[in-house]
Structures are given as C-alpha cells and as structure tokens.
Protein backbone atom coordinates (compact mmCIF):
# COMPACT_ATOMS: atom_id res chain seq x y z
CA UNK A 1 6.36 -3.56 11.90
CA UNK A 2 5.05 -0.06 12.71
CA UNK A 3 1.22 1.01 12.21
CA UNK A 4 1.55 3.10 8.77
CA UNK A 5 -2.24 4.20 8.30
CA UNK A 6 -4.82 3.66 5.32
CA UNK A 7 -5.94 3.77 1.83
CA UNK A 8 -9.40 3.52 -0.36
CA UNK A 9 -8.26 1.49 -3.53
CA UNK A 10 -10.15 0.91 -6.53
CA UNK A 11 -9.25 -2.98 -7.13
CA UNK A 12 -9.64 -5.13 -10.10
CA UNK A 13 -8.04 -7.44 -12.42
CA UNK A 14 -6.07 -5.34 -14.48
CA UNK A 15 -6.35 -5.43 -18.46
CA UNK A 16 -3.32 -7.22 -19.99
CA UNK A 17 -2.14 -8.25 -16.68
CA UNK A 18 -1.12 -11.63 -17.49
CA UNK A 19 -0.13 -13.98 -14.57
CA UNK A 20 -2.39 -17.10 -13.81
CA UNK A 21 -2.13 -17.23 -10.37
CA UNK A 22 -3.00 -13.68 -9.85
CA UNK A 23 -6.97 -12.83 -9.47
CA UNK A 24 -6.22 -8.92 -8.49
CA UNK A 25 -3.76 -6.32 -7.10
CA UNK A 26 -3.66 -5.29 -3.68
CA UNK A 27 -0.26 -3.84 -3.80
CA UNK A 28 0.44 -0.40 -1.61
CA UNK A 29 1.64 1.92 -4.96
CA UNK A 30 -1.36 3.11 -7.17
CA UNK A 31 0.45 1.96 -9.94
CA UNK A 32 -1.61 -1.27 -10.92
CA UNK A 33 -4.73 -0.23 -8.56
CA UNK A 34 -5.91 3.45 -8.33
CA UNK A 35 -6.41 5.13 -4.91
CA UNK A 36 -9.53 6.23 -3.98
CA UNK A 37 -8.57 9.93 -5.91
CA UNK A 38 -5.53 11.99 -6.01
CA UNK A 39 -5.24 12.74 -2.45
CA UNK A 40 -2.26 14.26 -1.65
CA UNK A 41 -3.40 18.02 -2.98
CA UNK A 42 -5.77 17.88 0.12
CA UNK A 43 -3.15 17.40 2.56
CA UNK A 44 -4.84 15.22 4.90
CA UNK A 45 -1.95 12.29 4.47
CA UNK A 46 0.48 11.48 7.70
CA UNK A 47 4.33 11.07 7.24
CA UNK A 48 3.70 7.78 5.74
CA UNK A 49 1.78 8.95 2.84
CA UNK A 50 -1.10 7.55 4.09
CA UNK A 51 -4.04 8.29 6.26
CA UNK A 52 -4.42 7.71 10.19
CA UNK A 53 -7.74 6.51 10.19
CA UNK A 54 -10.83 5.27 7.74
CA UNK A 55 -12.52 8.35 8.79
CA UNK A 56 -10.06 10.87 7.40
CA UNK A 57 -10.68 9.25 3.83
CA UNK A 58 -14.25 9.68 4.28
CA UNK A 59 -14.02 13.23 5.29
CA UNK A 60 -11.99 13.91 2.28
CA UNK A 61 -14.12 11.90 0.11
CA UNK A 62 -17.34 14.02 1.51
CA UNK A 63 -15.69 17.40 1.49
CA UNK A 64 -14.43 17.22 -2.71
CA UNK A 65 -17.57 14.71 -3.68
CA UNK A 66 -15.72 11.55 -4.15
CA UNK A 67 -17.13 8.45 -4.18
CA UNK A 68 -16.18 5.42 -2.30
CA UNK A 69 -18.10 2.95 -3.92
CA UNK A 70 -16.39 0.25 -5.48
CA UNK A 71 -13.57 0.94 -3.06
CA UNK A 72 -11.32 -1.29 -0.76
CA UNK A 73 -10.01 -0.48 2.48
CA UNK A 74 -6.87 -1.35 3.55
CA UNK A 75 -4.54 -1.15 6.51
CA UNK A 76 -0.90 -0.93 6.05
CA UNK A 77 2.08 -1.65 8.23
CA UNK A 78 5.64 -0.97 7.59
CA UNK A 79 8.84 -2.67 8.54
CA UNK A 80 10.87 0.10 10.74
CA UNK A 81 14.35 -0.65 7.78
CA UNK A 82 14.86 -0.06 4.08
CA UNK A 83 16.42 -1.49 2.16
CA UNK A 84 19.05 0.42 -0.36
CA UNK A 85 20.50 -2.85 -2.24
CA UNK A 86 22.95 -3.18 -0.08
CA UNK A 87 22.13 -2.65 3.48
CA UNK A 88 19.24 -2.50 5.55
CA UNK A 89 18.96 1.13 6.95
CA UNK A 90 16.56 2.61 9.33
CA UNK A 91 14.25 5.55 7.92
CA UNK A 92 11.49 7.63 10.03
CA UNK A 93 8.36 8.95 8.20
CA UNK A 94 8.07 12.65 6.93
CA UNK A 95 8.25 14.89 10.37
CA UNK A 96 6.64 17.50 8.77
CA UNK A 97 2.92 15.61 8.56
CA UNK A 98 1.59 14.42 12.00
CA UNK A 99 1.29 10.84 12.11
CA UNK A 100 -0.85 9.54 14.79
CA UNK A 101 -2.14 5.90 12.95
CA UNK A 102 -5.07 4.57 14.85
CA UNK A 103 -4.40 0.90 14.85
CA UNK A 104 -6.49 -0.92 12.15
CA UNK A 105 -9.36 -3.51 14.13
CA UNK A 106 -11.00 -6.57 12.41
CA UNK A 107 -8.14 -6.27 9.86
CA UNK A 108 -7.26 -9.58 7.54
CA UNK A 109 -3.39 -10.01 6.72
CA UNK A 110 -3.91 -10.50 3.23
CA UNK A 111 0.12 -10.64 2.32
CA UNK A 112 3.32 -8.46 2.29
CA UNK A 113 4.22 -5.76 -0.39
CA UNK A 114 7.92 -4.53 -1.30
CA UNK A 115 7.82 -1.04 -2.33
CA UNK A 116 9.73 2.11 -3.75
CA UNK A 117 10.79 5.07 -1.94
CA UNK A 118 13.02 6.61 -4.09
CA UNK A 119 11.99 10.57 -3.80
CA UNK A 120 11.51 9.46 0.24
CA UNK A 121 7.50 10.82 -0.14
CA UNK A 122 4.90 8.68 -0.93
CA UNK A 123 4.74 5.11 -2.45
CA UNK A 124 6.30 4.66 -5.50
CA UNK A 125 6.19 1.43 -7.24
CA UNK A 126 5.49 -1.87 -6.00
CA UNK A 127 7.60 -3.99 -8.14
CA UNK A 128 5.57 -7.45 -8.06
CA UNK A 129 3.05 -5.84 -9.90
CA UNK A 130 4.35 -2.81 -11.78
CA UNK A 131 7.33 -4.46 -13.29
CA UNK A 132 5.26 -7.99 -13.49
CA UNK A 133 8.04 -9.47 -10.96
CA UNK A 134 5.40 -11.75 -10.04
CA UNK A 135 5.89 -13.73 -13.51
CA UNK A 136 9.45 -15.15 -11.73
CA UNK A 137 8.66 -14.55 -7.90
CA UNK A 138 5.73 -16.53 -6.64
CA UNK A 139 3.20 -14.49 -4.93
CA UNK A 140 -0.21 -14.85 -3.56
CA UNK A 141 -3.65 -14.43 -5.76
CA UNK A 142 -3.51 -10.35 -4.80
CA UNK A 143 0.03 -10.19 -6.57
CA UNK A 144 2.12 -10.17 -2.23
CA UNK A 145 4.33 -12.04 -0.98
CA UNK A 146 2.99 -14.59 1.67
CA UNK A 147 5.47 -14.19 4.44
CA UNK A 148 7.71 -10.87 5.95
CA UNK A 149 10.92 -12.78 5.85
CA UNK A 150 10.47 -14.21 1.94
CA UNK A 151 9.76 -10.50 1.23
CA UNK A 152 13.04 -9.48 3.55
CA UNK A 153 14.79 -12.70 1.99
CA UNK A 154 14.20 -11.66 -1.38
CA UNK A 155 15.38 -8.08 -1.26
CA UNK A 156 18.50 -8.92 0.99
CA UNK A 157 19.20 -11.09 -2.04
CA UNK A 158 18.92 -9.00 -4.76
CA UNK A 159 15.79 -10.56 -6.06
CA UNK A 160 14.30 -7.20 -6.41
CA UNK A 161 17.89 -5.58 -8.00
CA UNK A 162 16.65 -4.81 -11.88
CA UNK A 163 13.22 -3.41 -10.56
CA UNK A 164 12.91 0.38 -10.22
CA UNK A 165 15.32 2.26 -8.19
CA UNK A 166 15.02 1.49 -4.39
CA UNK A 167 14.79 2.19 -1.47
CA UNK A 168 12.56 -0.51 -0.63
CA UNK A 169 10.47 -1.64 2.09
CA UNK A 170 8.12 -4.08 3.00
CA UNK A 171 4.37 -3.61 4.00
CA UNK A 172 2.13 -5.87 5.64
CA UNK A 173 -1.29 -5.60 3.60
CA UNK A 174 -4.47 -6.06 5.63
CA UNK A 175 -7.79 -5.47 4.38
CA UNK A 176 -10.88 -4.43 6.59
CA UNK A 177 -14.50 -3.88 6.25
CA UNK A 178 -15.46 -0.36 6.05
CA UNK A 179 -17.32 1.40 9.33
CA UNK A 180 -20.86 1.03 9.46
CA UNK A 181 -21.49 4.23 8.02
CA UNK A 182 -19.96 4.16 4.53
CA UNK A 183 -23.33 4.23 3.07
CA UNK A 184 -24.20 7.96 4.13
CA UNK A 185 -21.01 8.78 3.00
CA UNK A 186 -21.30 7.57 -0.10
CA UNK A 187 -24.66 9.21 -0.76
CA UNK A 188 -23.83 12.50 0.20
C-alpha cells in the first residue's frame, strides 16, 4: 500500500440506505458521502485525486469560504495493482499533478474500500455502497471490508463482476482527528 493523500467528507447515515449492520459510509467515492465541496475546479488535488496533506483542504476551504464543520477527515492508502476483472495490473497516479502525500499520523484503520477507476481520474464508485453490494458481501458498520486480502479475495473472484465497470482498487480507510487549528478555519 502506497500513501494516496486526503479528503473532508460529509458522513451520515444515508436516507433509504437499508442494511442493518451498516451505521454510516466511509467509502473513498462521494457517491454515498459528499466531499467536503467540489474540489477538483480548484486544482489543488495530487495524481491520486486526492490531497497531500489536511492543510491543503483547509487552504482551499478558507480561500472559496467553505466550511468544514460537520466534516470527517480521512487518510487513504492505495494498493500499488488494479484490478481489470481479469488480472491484477500495475497503474501509477496522474504524472501531470505533483503528488508528494505527507504520511497521515494518529490515523485509525477504520477498513478497506474497493473502488472504480474507469475514466483513470478520480474515484468513481465504491461499489459496497453505491450499488448496495454490502446487502450480499459482509462489511464493517462504515459499509468496508475488514481485511486487504478479503477485499483482494473478493475482486480476484469476481465478487465485484456485475458492479460498475472496473478498474478497481482497494483503499485502506483511516480516519484522523483534525489539526488543532480547525476551529479558526472554520470561522473565517
């Protein structure tokens, strides 16, 4: 697994989501649980889609008045292969954004995600909660899978095959505490 940077997510039980187990969605796509805004006009992402650091979402937050509060953090790593539905293929992120992920500290493994890539940009659809895969695949109480290898077993074995079109690939999900200074930023 390879550091893959950040995201602010608005979380909450979503309406007419109906799977017992499930108290909320922590998946990686904004399908199912909104990112913090609609980030990627501001062009602050890495090659991952996502953000190197905490800070960098605050910075965009403060510079187009958006407000944190309510929000998540989360920390996201990524396993180096895709899968197509067939094979397991490595991938690098998008050259043309720097990438430079500052490792996440204090960060809680809260599960692993199996995600779309199909236009190869940012994430697509995470399939355990966007096509309510987690009716027939057991996951955890934020809607991921408990372990890497029953997310890697799963996709090698076509668990994942009438879900949106792939590639996949599997994220660890951590969350984290925000830094110390949230507050200011979300009063300015």
């Amino acid at each position: 697994m390879v550091p893959a940077g950040y995201m602010a997510k608005r979380v909450q039980a979503p309406e007419g989501f109906r799977i017992d187990h499930v108290l909320d969605v922590y998946s990686v796509s904004n399908c199912v649980n909104d990112d913090f805004a609609d980030y990627i006009k501001y062009w602050k992402h890495n090659g991952y889609w996502l953000f190197d650091s905490p800070e960098i979402i605050q910075t965009v937050a403060r510079e187009n008045s958006i407000q944190l509060a309510g929000t998540l953090l989360f920390y996201y790593e990524v396993f180096e292969k895709e899968f197509d539905g067939k094979r397991w293929c490595f991938y690098k992120p998008d050259l043309s954004l720097p990438t430079n992920v500052i490792p996440g500290t204090g960060k809680k493994l809260e599960g692993f995600d199996v995600v779309t890539f199909f236009a190869k940009t940012s994430p697509e659809c995470s399939p355990l909660s966007c096509n309510g895969m987690a009716k027939e695949i057991r996951t955890n109480e934020h809607c991921l899978l408990a372990t890497f290898e029953e997310a890697y077993d799963k996709l090698t074995n076509g668990a994942f095959k009438e879900a949106e079109p792939g590639p996949y690939r599997i994220f660890a999900v951590y969350s984290l505490e925000w830094p110390c200074d949230r507050a200011a930023v979300e009063t300015r």
